[in-house]
Protein backbone atom coordinates (compact mmCIF):
# COMPACT_ATOMS: atom_id res chain seq x y z
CA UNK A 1 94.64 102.39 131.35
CA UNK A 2 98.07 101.51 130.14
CA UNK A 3 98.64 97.54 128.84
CA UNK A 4 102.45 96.28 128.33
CA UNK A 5 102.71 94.17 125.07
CA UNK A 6 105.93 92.41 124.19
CA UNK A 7 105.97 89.98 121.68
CA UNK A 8 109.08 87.94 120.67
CA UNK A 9 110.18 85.93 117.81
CA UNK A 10 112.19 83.92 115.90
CA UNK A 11 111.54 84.23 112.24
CA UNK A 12 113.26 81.61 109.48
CA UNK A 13 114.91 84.79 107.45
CA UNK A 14 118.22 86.57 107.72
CA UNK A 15 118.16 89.87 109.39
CA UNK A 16 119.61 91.77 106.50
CA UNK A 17 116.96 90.49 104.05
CA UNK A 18 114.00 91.31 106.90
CA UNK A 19 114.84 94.66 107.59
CA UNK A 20 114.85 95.27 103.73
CA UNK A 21 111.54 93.66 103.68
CA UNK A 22 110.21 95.64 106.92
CA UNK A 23 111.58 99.01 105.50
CA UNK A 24 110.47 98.41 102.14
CA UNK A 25 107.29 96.33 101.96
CA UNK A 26 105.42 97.00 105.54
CA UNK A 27 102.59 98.03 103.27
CA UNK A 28 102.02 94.81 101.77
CA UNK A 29 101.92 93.07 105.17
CA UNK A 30 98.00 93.97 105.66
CA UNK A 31 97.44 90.37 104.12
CA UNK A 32 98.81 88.40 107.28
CA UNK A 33 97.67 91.02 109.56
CA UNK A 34 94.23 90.56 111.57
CA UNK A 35 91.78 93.40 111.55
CA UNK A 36 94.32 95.38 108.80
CA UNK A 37 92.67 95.68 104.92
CA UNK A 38 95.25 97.98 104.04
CA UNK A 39 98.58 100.01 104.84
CA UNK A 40 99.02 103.65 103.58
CA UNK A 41 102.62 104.73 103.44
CA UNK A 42 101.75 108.69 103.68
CA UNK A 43 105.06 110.32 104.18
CA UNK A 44 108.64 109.25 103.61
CA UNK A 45 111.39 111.60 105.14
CA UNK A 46 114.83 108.90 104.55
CA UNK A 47 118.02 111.30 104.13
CA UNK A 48 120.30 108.86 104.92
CA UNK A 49 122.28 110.95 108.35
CA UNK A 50 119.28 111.14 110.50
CA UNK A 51 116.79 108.21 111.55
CA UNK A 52 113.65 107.85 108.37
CA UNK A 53 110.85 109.15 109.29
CA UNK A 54 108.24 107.19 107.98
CA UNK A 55 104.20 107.58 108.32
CA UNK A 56 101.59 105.25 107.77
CA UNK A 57 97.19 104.69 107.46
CA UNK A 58 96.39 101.05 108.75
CA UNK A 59 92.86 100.59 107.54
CA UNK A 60 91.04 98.73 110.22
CA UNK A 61 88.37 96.10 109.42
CA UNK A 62 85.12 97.32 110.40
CA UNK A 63 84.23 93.52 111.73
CA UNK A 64 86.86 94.06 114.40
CA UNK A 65 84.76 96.97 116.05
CA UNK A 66 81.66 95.28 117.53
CA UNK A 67 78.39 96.66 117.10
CA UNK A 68 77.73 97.89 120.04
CA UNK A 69 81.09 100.11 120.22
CA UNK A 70 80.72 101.59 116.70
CA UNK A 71 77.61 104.40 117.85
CA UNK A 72 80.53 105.56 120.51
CA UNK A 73 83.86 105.17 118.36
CA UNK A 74 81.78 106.53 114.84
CA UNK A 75 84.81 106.40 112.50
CA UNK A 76 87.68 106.96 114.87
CA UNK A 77 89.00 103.08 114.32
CA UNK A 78 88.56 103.43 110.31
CA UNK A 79 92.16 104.21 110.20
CA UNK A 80 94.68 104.08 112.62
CA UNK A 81 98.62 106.18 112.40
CA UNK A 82 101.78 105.11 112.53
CA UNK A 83 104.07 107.48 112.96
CA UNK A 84 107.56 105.21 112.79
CA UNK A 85 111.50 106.32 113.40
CA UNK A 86 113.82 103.88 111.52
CA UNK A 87 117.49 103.31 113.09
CA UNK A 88 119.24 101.55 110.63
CA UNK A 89 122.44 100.71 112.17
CA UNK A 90 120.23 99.49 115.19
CA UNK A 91 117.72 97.65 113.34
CA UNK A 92 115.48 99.41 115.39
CA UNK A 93 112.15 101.30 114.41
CA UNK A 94 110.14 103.35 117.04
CA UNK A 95 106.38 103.62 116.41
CA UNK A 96 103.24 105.67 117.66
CA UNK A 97 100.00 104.70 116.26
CA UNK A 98 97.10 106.87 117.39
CA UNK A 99 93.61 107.43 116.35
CA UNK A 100 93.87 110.60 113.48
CA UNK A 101 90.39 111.63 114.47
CA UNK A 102 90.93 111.68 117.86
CA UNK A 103 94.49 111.49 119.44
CA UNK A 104 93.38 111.46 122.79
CA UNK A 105 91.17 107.62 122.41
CA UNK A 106 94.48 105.92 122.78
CA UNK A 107 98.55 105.78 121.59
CA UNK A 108 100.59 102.87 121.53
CA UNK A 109 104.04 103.79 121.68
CA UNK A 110 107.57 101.40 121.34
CA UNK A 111 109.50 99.75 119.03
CA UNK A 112 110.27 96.84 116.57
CA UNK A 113 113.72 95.42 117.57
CA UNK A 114 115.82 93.09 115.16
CA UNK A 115 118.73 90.82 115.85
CA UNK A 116 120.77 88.02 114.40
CA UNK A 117 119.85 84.91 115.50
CA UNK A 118 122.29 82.83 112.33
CA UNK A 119 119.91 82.20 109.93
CA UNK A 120 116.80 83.60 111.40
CA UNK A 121 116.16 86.67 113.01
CA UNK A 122 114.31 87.39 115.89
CA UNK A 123 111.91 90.07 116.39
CA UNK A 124 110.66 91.81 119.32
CA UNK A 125 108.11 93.89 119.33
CA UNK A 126 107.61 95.95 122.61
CA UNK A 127 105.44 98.44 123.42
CA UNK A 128 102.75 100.04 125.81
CA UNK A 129 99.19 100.95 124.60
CA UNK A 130 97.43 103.45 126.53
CA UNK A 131 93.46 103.82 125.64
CA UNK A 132 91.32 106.74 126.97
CA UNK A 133 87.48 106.42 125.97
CA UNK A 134 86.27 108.83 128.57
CA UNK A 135 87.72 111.41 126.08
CA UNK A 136 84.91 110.40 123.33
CA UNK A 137 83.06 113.04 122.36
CA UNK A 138 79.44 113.66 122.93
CA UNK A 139 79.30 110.99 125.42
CA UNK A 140 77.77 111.59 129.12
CA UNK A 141 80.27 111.21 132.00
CA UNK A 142 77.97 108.68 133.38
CA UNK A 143 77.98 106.42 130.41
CA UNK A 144 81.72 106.81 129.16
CA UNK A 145 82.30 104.86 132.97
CA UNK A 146 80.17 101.92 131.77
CA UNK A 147 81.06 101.65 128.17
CA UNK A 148 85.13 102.71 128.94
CA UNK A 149 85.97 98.67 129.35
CA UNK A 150 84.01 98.15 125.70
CA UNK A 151 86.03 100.88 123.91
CA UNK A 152 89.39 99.77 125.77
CA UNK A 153 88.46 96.04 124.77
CA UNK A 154 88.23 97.48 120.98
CA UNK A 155 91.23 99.07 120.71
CA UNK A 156 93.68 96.17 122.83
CA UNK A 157 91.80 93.71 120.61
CA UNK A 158 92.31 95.20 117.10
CA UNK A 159 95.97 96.41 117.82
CA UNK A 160 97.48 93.57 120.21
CA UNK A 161 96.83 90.89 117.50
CA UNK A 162 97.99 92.87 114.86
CA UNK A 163 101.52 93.59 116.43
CA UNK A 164 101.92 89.89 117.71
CA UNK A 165 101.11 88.87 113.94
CA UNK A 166 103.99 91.25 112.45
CA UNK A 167 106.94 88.79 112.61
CA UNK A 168 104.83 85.87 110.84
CA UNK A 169 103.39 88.13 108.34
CA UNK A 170 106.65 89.66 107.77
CA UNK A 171 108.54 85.87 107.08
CA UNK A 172 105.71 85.10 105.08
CA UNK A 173 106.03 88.21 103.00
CA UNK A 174 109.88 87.68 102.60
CA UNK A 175 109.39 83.76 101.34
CA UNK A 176 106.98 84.75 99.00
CA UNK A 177 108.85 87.92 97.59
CA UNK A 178 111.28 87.17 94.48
């Protein structure tokens, strides 16, 4: 099942200082995030010619998983990748996140755009998210068809909010920075 986000939104800080603050400090956004307790940067490829390539662990909150879905999804939510492509001169980063343990549960593919708007800058964030739970393994064909809308319901509901919170998180991270 594939579901469209697209989230859009002015923020009260230039674009030049939220881009720094993006492409700097995304791992101390987890505190205005919902359902994030942490950000990982793991890698860091930036040479300057080509678009960074930058990778990150989002630690999910286990509260965000309901009991019922946590026999089927074990520890496949505990942390979810971000593989991210920054384009500078665009102000544009391209993201995957994915499930590390297994690939196939879902991906959520697009891209963080920023543009002047004066003062402010305005954020989009669009993207599609497509979630797969009859790939779980050790689960019966006959039950991944009636648990598939819990485990789709899991994912959309601990990324979705997280992506729509970015742009608020990421003004209140750039007040509150020196």
């Amino acid at each position: 099942m594939t579901i469209a986000l697209h989230f859009d939104q002015v923020i009260s800080i230039d674009l030049d200082a939220a881009w720094q603050s993006l492409h700097e400090d995304l791992c101390r956004l987890h505190a205005g995030l919902p359902n994030v307790r942490h950000i990982r940067e793991l890698d860091r490829r930036d040479t300057g010619a080509t678009p960074a390539q930058i990778d990150y662990a989002w630690g999910i909150e286990q509260t965000a998983v309901p009991a019922v879905a946590r026999p089927f999804l074990r520890n496949l939510l505990d942390e979810v990748r971000s593989d991210t492509r920054w384009h500078h001169n665009d102000r544009r980063v391209e993201f995957l996140f994915y499930s590390e343990g297994l690939r196939e549960l879902f991906s959520c593919r697009g891209c963080f755009l920023l543009a002047d708007q004066g003062q402010h800058t305005r954020m989009q964030i669009i993207a599609e998210l497509d979630v797969t739970p009859h790939e779980l393994p050790g689960v019966p064909k006959l039950l991944s068809r009636t648990i598939m809308p819990a485990v789709e319901r899991v994912v959309r509901d601990v990324i979705s909010p997280s992506l729509e919170a970015l742009p608020v998180a990421l003004q209140n991270l750039s007040k509150d920075s020196p």
